[in-house]
Protein backbone atom coordinates (compact mmCIF):
# COMPACT_ATOMS: atom_id res chain seq x y z
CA UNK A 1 28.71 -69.70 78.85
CA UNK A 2 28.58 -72.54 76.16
CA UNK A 3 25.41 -70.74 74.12
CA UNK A 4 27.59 -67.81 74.28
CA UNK A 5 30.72 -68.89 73.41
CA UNK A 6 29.08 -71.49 70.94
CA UNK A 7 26.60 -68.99 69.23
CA UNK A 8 26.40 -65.57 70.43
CA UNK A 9 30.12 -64.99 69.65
CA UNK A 10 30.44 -66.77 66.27
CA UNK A 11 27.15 -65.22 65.15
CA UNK A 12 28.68 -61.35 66.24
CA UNK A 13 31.94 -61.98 64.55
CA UNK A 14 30.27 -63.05 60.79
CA UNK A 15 28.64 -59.69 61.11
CA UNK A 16 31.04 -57.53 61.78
CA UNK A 17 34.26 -59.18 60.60
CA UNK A 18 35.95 -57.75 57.73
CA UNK A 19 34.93 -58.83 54.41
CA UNK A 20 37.78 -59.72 52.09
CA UNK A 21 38.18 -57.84 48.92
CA UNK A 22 39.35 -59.21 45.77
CA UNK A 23 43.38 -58.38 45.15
CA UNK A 24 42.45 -57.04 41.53
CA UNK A 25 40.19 -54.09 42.36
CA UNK A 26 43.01 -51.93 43.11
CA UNK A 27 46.51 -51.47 41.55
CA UNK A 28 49.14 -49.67 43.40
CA UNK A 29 50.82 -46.76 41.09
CA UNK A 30 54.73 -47.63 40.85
CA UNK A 31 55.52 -43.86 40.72
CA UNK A 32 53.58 -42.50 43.39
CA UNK A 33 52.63 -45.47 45.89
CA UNK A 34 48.81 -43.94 45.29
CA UNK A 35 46.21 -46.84 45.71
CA UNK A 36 44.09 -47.03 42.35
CA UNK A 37 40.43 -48.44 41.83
CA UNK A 38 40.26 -50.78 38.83
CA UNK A 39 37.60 -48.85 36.78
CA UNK A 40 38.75 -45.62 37.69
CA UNK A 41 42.18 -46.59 36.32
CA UNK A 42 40.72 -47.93 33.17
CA UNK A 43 37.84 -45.53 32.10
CA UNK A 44 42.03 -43.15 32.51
CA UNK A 45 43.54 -45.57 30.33
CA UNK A 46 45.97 -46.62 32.49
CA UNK A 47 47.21 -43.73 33.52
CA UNK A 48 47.77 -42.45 37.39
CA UNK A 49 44.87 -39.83 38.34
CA UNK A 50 47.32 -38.94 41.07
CA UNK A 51 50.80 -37.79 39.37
CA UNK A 52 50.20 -38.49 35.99
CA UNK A 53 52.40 -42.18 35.59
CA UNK A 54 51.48 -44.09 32.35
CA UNK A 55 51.17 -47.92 33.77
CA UNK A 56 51.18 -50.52 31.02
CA UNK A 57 48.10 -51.19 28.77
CA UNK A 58 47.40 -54.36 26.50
CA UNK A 59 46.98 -53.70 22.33
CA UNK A 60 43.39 -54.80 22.54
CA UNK A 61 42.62 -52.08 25.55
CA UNK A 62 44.61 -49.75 23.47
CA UNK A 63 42.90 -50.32 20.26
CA UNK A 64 39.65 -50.06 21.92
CA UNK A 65 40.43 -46.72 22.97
CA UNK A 66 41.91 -45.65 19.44
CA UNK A 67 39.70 -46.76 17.13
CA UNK A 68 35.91 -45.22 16.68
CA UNK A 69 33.49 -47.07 18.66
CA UNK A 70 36.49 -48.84 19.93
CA UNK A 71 35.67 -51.33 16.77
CA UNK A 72 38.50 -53.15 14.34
CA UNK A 73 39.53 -56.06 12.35
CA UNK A 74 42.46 -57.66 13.42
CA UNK A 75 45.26 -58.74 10.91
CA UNK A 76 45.69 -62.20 9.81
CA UNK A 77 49.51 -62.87 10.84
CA UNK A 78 51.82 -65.71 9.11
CA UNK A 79 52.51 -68.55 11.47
CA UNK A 80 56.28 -69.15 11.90
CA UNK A 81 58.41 -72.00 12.88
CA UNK A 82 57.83 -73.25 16.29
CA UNK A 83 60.77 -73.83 18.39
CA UNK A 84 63.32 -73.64 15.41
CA UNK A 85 66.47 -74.00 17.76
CA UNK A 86 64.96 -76.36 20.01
CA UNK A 87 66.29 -73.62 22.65
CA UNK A 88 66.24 -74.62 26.18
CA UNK A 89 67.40 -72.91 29.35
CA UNK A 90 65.84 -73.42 32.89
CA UNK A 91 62.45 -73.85 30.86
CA UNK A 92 61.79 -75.09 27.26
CA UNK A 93 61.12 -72.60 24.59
CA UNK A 94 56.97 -74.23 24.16
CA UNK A 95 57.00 -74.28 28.07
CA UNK A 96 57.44 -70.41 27.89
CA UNK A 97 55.22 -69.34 24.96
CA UNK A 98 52.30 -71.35 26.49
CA UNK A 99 52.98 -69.37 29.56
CA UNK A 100 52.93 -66.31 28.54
CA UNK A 101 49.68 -67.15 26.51
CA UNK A 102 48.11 -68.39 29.56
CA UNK A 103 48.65 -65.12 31.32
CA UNK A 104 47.71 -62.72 28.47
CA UNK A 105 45.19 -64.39 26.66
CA UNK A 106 47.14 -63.32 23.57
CA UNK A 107 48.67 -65.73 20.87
CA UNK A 108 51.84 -63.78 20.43
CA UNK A 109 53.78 -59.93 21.40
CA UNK A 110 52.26 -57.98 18.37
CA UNK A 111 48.83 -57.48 17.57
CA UNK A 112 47.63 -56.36 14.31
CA UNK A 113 44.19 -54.59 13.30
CA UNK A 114 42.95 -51.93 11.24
CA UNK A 115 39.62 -49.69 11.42
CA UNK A 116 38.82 -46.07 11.22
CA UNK A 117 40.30 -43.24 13.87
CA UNK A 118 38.19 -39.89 13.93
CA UNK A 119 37.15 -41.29 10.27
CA UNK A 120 40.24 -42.26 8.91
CA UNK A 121 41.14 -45.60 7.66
CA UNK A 122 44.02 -46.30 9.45
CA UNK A 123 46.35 -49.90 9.86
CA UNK A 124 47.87 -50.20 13.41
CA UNK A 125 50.50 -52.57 15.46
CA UNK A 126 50.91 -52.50 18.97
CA UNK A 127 53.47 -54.54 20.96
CA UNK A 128 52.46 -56.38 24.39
CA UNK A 129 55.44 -55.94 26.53
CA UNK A 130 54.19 -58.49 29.48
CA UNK A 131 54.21 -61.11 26.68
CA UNK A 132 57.88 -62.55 27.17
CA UNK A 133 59.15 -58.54 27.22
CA UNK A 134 57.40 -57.72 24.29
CA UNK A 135 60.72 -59.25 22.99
CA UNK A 136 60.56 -59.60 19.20
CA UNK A 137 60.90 -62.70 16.91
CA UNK A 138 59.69 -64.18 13.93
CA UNK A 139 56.36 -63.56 14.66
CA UNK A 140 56.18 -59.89 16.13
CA UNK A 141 58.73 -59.69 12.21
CA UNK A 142 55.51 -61.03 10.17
CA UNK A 143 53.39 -59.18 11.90
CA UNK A 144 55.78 -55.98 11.08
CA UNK A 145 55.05 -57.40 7.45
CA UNK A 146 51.28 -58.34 7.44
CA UNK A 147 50.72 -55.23 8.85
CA UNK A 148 52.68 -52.67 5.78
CA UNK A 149 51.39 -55.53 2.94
CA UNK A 150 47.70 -54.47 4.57
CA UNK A 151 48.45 -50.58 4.58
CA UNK A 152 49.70 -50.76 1.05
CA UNK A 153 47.09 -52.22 -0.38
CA UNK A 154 44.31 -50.72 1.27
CA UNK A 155 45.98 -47.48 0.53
CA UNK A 156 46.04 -46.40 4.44
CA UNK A 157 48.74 -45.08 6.81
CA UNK A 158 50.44 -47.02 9.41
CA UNK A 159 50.38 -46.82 13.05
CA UNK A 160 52.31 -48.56 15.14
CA UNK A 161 53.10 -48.33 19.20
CA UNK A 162 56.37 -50.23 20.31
CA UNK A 163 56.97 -51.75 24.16
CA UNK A 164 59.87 -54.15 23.95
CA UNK A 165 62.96 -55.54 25.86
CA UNK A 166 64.84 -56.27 22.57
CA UNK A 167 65.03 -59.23 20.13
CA UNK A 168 63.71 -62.87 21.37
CA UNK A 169 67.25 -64.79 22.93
CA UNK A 170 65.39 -67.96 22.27
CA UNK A 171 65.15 -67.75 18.38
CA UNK A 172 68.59 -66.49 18.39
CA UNK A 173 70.25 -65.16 14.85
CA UNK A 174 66.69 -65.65 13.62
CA UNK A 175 65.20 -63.25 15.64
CA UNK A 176 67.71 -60.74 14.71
CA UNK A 177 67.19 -60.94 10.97
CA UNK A 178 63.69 -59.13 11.89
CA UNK A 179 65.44 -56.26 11.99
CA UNK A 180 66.27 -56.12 8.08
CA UNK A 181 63.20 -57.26 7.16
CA UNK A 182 60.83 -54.90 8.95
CA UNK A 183 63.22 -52.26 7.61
CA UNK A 184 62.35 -53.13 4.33
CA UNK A 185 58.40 -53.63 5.26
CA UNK A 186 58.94 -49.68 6.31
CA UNK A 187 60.51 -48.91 3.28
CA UNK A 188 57.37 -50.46 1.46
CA UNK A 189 55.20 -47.94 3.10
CA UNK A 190 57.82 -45.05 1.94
CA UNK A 191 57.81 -46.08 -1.09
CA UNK A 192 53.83 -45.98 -1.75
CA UNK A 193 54.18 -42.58 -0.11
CA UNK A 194 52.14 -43.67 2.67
CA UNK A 195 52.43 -42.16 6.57
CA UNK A 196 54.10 -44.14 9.07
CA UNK A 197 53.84 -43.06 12.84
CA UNK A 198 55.95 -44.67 15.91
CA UNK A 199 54.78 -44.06 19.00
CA UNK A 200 57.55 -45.41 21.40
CA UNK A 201 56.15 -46.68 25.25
CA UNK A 202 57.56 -47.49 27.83
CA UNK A 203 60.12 -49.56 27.43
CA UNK A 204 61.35 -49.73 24.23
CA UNK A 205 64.94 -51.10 23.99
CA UNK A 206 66.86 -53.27 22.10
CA UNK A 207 67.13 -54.28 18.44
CA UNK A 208 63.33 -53.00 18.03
CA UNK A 209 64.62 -49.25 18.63
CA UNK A 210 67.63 -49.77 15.83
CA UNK A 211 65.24 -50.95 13.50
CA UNK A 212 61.16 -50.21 12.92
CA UNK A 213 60.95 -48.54 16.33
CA UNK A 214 63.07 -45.81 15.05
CA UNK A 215 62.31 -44.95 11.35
CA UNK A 216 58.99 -43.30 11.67
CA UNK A 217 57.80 -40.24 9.74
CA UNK A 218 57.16 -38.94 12.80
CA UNK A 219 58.19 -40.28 16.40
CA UNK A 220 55.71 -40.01 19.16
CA UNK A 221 56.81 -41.40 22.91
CA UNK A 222 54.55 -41.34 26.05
CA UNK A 223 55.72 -39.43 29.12
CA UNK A 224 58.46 -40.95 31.08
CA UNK A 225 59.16 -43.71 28.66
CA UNK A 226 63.14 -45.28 28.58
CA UNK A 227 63.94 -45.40 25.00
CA UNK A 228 67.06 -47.10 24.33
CA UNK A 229 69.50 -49.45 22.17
CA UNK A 230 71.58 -50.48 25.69
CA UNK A 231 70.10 -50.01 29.03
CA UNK A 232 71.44 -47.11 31.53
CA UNK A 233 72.92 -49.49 34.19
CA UNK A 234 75.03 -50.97 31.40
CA UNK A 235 76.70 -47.68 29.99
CA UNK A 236 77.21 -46.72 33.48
CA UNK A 237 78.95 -49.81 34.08
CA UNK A 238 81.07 -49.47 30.61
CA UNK A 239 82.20 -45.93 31.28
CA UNK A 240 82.32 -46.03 35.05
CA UNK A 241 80.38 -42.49 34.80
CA UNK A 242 77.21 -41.41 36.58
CA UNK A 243 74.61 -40.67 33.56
CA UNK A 244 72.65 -37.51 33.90
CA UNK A 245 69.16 -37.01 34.99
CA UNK A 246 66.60 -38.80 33.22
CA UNK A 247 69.20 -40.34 30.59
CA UNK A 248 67.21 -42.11 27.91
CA UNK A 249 64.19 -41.08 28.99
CA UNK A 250 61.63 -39.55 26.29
CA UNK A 251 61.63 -35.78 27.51
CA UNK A 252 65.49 -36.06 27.50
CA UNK A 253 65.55 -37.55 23.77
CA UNK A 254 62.83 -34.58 22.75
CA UNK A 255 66.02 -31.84 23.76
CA UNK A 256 68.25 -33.39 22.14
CA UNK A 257 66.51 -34.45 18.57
CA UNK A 258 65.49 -37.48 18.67
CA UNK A 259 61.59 -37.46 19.09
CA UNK A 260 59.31 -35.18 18.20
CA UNK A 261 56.77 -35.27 20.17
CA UNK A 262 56.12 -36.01 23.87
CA UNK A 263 52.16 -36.89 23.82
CA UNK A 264 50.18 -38.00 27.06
CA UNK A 265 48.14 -40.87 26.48
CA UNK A 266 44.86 -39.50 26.69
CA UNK A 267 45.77 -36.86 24.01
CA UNK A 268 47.50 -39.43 21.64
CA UNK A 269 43.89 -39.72 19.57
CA UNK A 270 43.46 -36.66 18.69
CA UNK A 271 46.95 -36.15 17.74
CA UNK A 272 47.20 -38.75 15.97
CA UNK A 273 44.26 -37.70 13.75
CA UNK A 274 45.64 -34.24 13.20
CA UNK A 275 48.75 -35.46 11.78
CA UNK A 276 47.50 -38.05 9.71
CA UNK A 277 44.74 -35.98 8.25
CA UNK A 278 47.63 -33.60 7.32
CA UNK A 279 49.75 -35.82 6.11
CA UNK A 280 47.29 -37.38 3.83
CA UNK A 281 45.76 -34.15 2.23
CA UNK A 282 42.31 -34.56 4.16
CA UNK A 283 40.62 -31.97 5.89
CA UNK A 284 40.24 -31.10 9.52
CA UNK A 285 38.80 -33.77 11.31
CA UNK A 286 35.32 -33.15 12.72
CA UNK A 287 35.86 -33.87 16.56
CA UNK A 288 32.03 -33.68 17.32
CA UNK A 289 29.03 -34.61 15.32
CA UNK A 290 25.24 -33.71 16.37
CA UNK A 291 22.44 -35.86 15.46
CA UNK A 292 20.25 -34.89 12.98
CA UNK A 293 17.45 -32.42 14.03
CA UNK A 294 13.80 -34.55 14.62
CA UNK A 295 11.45 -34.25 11.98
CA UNK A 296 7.54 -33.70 12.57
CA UNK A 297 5.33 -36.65 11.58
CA UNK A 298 4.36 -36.22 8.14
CA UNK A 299 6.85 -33.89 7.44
CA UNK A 300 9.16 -33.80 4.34
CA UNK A 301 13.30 -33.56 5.41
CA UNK A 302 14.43 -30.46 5.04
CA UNK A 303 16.48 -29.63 2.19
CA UNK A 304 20.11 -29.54 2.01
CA UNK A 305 21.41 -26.19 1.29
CA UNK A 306 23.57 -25.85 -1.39
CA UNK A 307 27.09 -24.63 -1.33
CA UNK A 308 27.59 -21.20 -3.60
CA UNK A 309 29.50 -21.79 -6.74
CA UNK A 310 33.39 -21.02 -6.88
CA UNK A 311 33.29 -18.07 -8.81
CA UNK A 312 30.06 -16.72 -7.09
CA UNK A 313 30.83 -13.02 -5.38
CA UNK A 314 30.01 -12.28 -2.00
């Protein structure tokens, strides 16, 4: 009984007892409770194969999906004060940011980069809402800045995808004078007659949707996304009213005027292309190039044919 309780057993049970999987290979979507691989999720960009939910996705996984090649340069950003309150409430101000760098691998809530999209030079911003709520300060507002100084002088539209809880509570008043300034830094672009698209995710609340988040040329939101200055459960609370269906919500705001687009996330390229192509005078994008045909060994390339003059008759 001992050399089968001592070997036989153990040696059965470490082949056929369940192997333990790693916690991130799957993600459970919020909307429909579906269970979703990790690869399968990302090769979707974040997006639920099951009912369509758009989970939330980092700048950098973002950018590699927007750009050609998935290749940019990021931005240089200005530095700003560290801890200019000295704020402190259950945790220090430092105590925070180097937590929330820890778990995002990111130095701040905006990223900045510019490259080419379906061949055109584009600058773009996107917001990281699980760094600190995508909540903005003096950073995400120089970033705001850096990134329309780079557009106007490199002559190229603007881009930029908002995810925020509102303005930073530890930087206080300081935090809220972002919201002039990236005003102005849109009115730069406006003034160099240069294209400036929002695309609002989910969430996007706060002083960041009554200032940059709201003054697009043209304002783009992913399905489902709340888009709001106040929060439902606090209007509800000040009028002591039930809100309707889907209150604040993107599809509701594209009824009633306020967007004017609703664009899934795997169509958001191409759109974007479109309407920048169009808004800069270029022509149609070409969506899909073939390699050149293979020459014989020896052989001389063939000749380009040349296009008939203007005033040549058919």
């Amino acid at each position: 009984m001992n050399w089968i309780t001592n070997y036989v057993r153990p040696r059965l049970n470490s082949l056929f007892s369940r192997r333990e999987v790693p916690e991130n290979l799957w993600t459970k979507c919020p909307e429909c409770g579906t269970m979703l691989f990790h690869r399968e999720l990302s090769e979707n960009l974040q997006v639920c194969t099951n009912c369509d939910h758009h989970l939330p996705i980092t700048p950098r996984e973002r950018f590699a999906a927007l750009f050609d090649g998935g290749i940019f340069r990021e931005v240089a950003v200005p530095e700003p004060i560290a801890d200019p309150l000295q704020f402190r409430d259950q945790k220090k101000y430092p105590e925070r940011m180097k937590a929330a760098q820890k778990s995002t691998g990111e130095k701040e809530a905006m990223l900045v980069a510019e490259g080419e999209m379906g061949r055109t030079p584009i600058v773009a911003a996107a917001q990281d809402f699980s760094f600190m709520a995508g909540s903005m300060g003096m950073y995400v507002g120089n970033a705001i800045v850096a990134a329309a100084e780079r557009a106007v002088k490199t002559k190229r539209p603007l881009v930029l995808f908002s995810a925020a809880g509102g303005a930073r509570m530890q930087e206080g008043i300081l935090s809220l004078m972002q919201m002039p300034r990236t005003t102005v830094a849109v009115e730069m672009l406006k003034e160099a007659g240069l294209p400036y698209i929002v695309v609002l995710t989910h969430p996007t609340t706060g002083g960041v949707t009554a200032s940059y988040a709201m003054l697009g040329d043209v304002q783009i939101a992913e399905p489902n996304a709340l888009i709001c200055f106040a929060g439902p459960r606090v209007i509800e609370q000040t009028i002591r009213e039930k809100l309707p269906e889907g209150f604040q919500r993107a599809e509701y705001l594209l009824e009633h005027g306020m967007l004017d687009r609703v664009t899934r996330r795997g169509d958001l390229r191409e759109e974007l292309i479109v309407i920048l192509r169009m808004m800069t005078g270029q022509p149609p994008a070409v969506m899909g190039e073939l390699p050149a045909p293979a020459q014989p060994a020896g052989a001389a390339p063939t000749p380009a044919i040349p296009a008939p003059p203007a005033d040549a008759k058919p």
